[in-house]
Protein backbone atom coordinates (compact mmCIF):
# COMPACT_ATOMS: atom_id res chain seq x y z
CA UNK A 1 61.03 46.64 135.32
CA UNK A 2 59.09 46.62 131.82
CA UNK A 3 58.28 49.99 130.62
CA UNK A 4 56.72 49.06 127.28
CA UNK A 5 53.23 50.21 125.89
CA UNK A 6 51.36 47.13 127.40
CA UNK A 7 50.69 44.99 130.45
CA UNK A 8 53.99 43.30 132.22
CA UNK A 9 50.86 40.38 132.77
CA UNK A 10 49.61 40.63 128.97
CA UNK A 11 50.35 37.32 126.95
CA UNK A 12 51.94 38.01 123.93
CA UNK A 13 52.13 34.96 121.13
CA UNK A 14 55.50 35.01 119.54
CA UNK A 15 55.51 34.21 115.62
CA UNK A 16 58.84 32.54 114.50
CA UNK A 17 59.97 30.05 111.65
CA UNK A 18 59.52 26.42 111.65
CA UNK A 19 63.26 25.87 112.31
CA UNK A 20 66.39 28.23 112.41
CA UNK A 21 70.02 27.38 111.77
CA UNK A 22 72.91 29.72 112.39
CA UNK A 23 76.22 29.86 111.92
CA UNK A 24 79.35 30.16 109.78
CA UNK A 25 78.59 27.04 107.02
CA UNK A 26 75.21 26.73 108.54
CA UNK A 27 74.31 26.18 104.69
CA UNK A 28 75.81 22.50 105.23
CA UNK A 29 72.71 21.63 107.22
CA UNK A 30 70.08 22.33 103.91
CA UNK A 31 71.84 18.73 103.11
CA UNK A 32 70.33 17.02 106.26
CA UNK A 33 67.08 18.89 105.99
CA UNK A 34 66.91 17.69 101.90
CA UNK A 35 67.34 14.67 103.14
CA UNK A 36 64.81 14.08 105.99
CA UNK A 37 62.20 15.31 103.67
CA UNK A 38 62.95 13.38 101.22
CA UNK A 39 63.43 15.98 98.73
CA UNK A 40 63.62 14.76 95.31
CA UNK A 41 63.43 18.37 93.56
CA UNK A 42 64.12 22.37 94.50
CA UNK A 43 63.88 25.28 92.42
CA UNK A 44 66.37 28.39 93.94
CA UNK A 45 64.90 31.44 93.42
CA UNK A 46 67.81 34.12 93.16
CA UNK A 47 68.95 37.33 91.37
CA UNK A 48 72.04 37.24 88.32
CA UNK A 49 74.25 38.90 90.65
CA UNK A 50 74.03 36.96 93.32
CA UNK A 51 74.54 34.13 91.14
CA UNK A 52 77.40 35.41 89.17
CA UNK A 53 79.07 35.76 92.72
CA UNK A 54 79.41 32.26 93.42
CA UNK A 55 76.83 33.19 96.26
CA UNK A 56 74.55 30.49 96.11
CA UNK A 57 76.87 28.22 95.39
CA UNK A 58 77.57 26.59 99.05
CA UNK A 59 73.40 26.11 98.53
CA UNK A 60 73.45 24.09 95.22
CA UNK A 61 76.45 21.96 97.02
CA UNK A 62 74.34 21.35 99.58
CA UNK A 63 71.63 20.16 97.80
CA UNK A 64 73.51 18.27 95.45
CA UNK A 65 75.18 16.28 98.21
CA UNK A 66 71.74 14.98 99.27
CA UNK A 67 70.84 13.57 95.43
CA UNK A 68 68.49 16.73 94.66
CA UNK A 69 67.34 17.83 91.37
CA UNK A 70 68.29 21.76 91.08
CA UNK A 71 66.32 24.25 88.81
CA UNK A 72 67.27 27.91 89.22
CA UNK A 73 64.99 31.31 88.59
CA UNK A 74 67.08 33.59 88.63
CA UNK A 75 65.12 36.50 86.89
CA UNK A 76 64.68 38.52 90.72
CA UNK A 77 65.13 42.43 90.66
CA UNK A 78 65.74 45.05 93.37
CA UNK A 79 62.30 46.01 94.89
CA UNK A 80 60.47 42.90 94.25
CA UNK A 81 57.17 42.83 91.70
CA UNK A 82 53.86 41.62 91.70
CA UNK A 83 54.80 39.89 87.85
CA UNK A 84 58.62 38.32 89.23
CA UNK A 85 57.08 36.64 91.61
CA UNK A 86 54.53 35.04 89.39
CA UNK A 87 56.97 34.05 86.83
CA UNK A 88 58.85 32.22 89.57
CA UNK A 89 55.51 30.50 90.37
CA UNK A 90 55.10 29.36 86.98
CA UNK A 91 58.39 28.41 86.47
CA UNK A 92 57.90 26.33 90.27
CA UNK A 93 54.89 24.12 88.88
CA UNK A 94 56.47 23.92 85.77
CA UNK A 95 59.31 21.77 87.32
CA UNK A 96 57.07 20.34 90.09
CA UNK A 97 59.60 21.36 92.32
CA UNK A 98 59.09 19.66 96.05
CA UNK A 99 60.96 22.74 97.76
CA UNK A 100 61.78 26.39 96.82
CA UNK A 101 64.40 28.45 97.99
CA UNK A 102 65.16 31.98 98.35
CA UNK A 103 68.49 32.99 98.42
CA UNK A 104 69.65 36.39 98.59
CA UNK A 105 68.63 39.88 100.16
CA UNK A 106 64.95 40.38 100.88
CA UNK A 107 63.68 40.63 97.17
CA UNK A 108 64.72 36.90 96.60
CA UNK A 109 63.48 35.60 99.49
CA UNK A 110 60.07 37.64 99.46
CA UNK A 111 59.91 36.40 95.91
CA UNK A 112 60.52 32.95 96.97
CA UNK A 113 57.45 33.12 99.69
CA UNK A 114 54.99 34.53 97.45
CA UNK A 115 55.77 31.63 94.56
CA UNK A 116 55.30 29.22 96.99
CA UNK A 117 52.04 30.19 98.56
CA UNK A 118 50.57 30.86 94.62
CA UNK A 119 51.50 27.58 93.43
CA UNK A 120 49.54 26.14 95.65
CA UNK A 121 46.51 27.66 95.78
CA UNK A 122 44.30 28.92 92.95
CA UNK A 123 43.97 32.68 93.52
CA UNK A 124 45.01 35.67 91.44
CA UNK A 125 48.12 37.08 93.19
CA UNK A 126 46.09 40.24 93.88
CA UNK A 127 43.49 38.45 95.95
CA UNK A 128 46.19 37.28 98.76
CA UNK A 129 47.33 40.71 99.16
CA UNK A 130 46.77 42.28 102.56
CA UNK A 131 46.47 40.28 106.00
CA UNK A 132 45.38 36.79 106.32
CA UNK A 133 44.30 35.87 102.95
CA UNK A 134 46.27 33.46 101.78
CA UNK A 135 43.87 30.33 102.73
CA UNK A 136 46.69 27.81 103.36
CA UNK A 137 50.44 26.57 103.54
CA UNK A 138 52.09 26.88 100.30
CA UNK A 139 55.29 24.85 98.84
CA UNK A 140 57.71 23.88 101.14
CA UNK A 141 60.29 26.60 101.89
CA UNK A 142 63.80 27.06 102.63
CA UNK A 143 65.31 30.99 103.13
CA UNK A 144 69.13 31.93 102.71
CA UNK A 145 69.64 35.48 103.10
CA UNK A 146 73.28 36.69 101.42
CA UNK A 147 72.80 39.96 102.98
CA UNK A 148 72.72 40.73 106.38
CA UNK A 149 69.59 43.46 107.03
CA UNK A 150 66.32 42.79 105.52
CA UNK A 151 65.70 39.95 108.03
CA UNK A 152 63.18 38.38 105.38
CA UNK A 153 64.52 35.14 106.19
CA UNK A 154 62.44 35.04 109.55
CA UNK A 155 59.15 37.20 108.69
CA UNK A 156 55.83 36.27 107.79
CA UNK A 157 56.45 39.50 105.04
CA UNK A 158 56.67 40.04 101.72
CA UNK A 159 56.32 43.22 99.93
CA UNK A 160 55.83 43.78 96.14
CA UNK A 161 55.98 46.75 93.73
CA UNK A 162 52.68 46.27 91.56
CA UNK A 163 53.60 47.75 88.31
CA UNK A 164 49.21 47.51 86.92
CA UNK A 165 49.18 50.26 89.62
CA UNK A 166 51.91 52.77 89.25
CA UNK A 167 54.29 50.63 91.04
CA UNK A 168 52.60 50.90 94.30
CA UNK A 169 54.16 48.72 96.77
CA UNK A 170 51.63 46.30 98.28
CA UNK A 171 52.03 44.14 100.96
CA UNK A 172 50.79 39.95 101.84
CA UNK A 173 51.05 39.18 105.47
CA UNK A 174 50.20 35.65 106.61
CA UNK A 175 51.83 33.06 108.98
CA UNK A 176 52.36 30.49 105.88
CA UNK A 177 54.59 32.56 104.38
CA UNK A 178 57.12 32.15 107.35
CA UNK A 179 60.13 29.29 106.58
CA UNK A 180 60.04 25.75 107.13
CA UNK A 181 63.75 26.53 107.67
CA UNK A 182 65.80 29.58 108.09
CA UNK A 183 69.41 29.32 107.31
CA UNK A 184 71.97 32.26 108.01
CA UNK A 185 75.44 31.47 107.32
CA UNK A 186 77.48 34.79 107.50
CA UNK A 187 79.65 32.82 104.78
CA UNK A 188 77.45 33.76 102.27
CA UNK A 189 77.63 37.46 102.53
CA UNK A 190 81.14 37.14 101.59
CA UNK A 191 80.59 38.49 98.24
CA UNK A 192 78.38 41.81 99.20
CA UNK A 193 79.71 44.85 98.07
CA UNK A 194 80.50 48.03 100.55
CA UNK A 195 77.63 49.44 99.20
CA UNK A 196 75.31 46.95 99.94
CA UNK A 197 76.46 46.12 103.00
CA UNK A 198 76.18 49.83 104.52
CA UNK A 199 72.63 50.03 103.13
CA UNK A 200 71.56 46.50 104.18
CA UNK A 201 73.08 46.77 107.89
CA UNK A 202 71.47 50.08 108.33
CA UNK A 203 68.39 48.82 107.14
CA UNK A 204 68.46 46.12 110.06
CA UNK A 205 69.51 49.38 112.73
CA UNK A 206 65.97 50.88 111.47
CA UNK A 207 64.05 47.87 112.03
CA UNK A 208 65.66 47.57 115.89
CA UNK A 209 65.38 51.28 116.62
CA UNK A 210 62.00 51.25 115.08
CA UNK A 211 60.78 48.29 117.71
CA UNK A 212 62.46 49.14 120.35
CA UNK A 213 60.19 52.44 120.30
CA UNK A 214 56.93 51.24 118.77
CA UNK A 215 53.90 51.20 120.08
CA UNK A 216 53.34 47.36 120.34
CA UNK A 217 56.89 46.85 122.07
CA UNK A 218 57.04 43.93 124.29
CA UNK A 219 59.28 42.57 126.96
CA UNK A 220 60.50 39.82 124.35
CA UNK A 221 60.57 42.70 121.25
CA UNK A 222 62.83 44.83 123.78
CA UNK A 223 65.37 42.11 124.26
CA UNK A 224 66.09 41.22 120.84
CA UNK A 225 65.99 44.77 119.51
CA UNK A 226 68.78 46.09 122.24
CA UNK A 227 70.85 43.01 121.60
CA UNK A 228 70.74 43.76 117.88
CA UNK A 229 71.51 47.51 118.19
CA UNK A 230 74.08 46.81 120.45
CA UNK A 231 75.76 44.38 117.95
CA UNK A 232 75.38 46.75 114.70
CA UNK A 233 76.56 49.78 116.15
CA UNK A 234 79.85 47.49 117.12
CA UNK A 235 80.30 46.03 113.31
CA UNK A 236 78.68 47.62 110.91
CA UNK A 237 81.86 49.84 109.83
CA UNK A 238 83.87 46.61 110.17
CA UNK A 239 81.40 44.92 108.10
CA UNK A 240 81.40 47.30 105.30
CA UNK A 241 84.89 48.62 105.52
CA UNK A 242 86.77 45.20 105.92
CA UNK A 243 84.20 43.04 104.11
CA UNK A 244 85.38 39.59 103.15
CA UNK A 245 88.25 39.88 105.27
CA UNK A 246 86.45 39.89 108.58
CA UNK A 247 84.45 36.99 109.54
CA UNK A 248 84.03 38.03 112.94
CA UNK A 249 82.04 41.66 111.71
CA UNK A 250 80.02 39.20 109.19
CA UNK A 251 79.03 37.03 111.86
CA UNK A 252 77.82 39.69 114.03
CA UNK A 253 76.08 41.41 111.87
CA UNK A 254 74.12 38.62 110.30
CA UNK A 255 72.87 37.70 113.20
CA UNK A 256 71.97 41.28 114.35
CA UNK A 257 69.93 41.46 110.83
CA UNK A 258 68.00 38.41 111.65
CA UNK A 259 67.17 39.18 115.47
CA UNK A 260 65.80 42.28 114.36
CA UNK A 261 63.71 40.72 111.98
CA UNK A 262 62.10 38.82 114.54
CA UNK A 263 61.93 41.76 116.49
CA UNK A 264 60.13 43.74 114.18
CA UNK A 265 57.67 40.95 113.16
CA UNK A 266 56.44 40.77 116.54
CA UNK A 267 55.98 44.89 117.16
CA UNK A 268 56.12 46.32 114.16
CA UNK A 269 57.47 49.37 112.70
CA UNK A 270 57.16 53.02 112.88
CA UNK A 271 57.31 56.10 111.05
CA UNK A 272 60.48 55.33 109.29
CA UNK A 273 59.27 52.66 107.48
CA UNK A 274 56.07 55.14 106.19
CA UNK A 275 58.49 57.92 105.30
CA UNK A 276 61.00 56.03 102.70
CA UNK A 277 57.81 54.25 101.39
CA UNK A 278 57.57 57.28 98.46
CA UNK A 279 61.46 57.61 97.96
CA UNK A 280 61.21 53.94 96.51
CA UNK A 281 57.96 54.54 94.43
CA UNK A 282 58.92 57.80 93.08
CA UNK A 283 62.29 57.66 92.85
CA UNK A 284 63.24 54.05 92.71
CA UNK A 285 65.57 54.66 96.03
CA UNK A 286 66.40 50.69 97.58
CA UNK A 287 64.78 50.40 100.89
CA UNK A 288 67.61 50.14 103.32
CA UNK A 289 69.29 53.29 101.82
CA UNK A 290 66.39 55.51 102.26
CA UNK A 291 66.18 54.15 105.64
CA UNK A 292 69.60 54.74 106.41
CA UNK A 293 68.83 58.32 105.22
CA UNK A 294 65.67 59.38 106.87
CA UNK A 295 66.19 57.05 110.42
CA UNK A 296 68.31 60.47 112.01
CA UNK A 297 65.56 62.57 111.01
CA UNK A 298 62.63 60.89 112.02
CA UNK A 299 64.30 59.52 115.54
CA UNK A 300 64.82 63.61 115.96
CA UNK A 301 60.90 63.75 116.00
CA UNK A 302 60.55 60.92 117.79
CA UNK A 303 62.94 61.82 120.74
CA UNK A 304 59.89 64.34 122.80
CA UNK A 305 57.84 60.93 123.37
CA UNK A 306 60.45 58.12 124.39
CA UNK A 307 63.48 60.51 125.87
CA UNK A 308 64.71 57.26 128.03
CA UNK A 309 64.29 54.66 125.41
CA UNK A 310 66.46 57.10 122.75
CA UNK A 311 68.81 57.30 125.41
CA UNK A 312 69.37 53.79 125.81
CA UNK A 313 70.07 53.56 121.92
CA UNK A 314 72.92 56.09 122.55
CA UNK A 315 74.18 53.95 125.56
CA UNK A 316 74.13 50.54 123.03
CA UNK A 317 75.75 52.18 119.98
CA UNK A 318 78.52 53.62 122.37
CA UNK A 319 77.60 57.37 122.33
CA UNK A 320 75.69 58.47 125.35
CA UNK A 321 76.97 60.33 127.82
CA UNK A 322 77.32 60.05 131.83
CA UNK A 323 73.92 59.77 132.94
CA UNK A 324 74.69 63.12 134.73
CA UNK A 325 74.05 64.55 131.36
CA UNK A 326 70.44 64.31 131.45
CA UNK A 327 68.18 61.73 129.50
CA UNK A 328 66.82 64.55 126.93
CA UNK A 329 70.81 65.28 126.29
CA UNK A 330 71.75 61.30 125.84
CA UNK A 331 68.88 60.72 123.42
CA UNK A 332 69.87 63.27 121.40
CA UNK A 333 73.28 61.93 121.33
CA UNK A 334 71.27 58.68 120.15
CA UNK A 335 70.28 61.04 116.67
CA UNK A 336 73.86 62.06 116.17
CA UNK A 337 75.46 58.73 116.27
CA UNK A 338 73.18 57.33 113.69
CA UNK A 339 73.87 60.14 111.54
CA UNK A 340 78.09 59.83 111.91
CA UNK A 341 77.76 55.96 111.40
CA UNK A 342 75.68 57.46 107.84
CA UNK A 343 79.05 59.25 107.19
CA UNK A 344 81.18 56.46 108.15
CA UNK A 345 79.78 54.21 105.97
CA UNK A 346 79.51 56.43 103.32
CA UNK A 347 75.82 56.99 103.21
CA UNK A 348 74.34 60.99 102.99
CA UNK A 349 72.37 62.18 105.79
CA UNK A 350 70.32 64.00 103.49
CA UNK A 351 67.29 63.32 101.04
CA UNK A 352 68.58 65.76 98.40
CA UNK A 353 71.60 64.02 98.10
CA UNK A 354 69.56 60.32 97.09
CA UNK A 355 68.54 61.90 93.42
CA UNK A 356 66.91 64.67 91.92
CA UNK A 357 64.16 65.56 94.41
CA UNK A 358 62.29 68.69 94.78
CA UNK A 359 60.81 70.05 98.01
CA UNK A 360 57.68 70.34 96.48
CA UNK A 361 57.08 66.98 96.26
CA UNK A 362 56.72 66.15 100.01
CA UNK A 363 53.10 67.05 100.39
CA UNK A 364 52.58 64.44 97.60
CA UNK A 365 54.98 62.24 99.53
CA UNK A 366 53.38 62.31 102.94
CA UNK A 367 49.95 61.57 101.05
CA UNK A 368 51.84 58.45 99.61
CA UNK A 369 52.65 56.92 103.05
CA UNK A 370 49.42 57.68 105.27
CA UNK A 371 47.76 56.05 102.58
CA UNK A 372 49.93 52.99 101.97
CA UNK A 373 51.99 52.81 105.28
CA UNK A 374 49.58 53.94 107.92
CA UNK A 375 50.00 51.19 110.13
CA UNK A 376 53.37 52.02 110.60
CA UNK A 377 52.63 55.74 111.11
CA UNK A 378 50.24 54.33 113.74
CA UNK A 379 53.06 52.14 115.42
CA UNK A 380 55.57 55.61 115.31
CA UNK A 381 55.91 56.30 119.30
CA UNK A 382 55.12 60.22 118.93
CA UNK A 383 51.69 61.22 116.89
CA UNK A 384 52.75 62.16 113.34
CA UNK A 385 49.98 64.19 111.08
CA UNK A 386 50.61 64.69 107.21
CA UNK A 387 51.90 68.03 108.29
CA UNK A 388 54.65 66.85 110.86
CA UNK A 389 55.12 64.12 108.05
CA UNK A 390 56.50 67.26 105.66
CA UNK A 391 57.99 68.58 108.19
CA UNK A 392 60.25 65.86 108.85
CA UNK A 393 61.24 65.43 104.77
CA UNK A 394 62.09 69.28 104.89
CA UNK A 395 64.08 69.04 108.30
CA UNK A 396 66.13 66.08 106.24
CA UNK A 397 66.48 67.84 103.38
């Protein structure tokens, strides 16, 4: 029986990707694609790292084996901006490119989306900020993620650090910036470091756990978001531990990253998401870590309002009790198995230990993310004020 916010009879439109490949050398079928479109040219939009790697090379092989022209940007820094993407628009009509790619974690393939929707149409990047206003599609587009957690590869997302405004992170939402294709192949995370990979996959456990409580939950949200919980909590250590040498823990968690993507593009986010939103600003702290760090403490809150739901998360990661034990007891085990996979991992379960911050900045931070993450304080399950906000920053101090 359904037990989410809405109707079991409400219709609910599902937003996806033009087409989705998956699968260990699933980068083999860009060649096909290339080919049926009759792609002449393609810029890859990537980071240095990632290219130094040998990362992205499967893509260019790809490519090259269907006869297309290959142009690289390659300028793409953690916590995309506002002026990257631009540059990788200018650099996209400069070569007339006929497809763009974006391989790599989320900045890549954010930056990727946003070139290809400004190329195309003659606005200021500023003025397709926000929901709906980019008027049309933009430049053909092909996503590759080489990490497995932002789960960029299959949203309609991108978010940018504007650096005219203090570095405010601002956010374009429209259907044409979702893929024409979607391509994970776990072979490509091959080269991601521990570090990366512990941030990244618990980035992808905040975006399940997040939907699988928010507000705008729905029968098809709940699905994907327990499958992908179930499948992180069994891998990530393997992932992050083991690396390179196991393909199976890739696999699975590559796919976990990318079903909670689509999870979370169809119900959103919750108070997570608003709380790390000022770690990044003010203290340059990468997304999925300061996820990782705050999820324990803000699934605490959240436990009061969705006892049974935090319960199930124990049950999928492996840590709930008999369900003798009482719901309240099992969701609370849900809170202390995200926090020991933190440890396992080797990510802190506490915000003092990201950098040097002060208590006295969480007023300021809790100001930061009602005013620039509301709707995902407004998606949290449990009602969260600016004062409950500080609250939860000092209880994860």
């Amino acid at each position: 029986m359904f037990d989410g916010m809405g109707s079991i009879d409400a219709v609910n439109t599902v937003e996806t990707p033009n087409e989705f490949a998956y699968g260990m050398g699933a980068t083999a079928e860009l060649t096909e694609f290339a080919a049926d479109r009759e792609v002449q040219s393609a810029l890859v939009v990537t980071d240095d790292i990632v290219l130094e790697a040998g990362a992205v090379d499967p893509v260019f092989d790809a490519l090259e084996a269907a006869d297309v022209d290959v142009s690289t940007f390659d300028e793409v820094e953690p916590e995309p901006k506002i002026k990257i993407a631009t540059a990788a628009a200018e650099q996209l009509e400069a070569t007339d490119a006929d497809l763009v790619l974006g391989v790599g974690g989320g900045s890549s393939m954010d930056t990727a989306k946003f070139a290809s929707v400004l190329v195309e149409h003659d606005h200021s990047p500023r003025e397709l900020l926000g929901m709906g206003n980019v008027p049309g599609p933009g430049r053909p587009t092909v996503l590759l993620p080489t990490t497995a957690g932002t789960g960029s590869e299959v949203s309609h997302i991108g978010v940018f650090a504007d650096s005219t405004d203090g570095g405010i992170k601002k956010v374009v939402y429209s259907e044409h910036l979702f893929a024409d294709l979607a391509i994970v192949d776990p072979e490509l995370t091959r080269t991601m470091p521990p570090g990366v990979a512990a941030a990244t996959g618990m980035d992808a456990l905040s975006h399940a756990i997040e939907c699988y409580v928010s507000t705008e939950r729905t029968p098809y949200t709940d699905v994907l978001a327990r499958q992908a919980i179930e499948m992180i909590g069994g891998n990530l250590r393997q992932a992050v531990h083991q690396g390179q040498h196991n393909d199976e823990a890739r696999y699975q968690m590559s796919l976990a990253a990318t079903i909670a993507g689509q999870a979370f593009v169809n119900s959103g986010l919750g108070a997570v998401h608003a709380l790390t939103y000022p770690l990044g600003i003010e203290h340059g702290v990468g997304h999925g870590l300061a996820n990782a760090v705050l999820l324990p403490h803000v699934m605490r809150y959240n436990v009061p309002a969705e006892p049974e739901r935090f319960a199930d998360v124990a049950d999928l990661l492996g840590a709930g009790r008999e369900a003798s034990a009482g719901t309240i007891d099992r969701a609370y085990d849900a809170v202390e198995a995200v926090a020991d996979l933190n440890e396992d991992i080797g990510i802190p379960n506490r915000i003092r230990e990201l950098g040097d911050i002060d208590e006295t900045e969480f007023e300021g931070f809790a100001e930061i993310a009602f005013e620039h993450s509301k709707h995902n304080v407004d998606r949290n399950p449990r009602k969260l004020t600016r004062e409950d906000a500080i609250e939860v920053y000092e209880s994860g101090y």
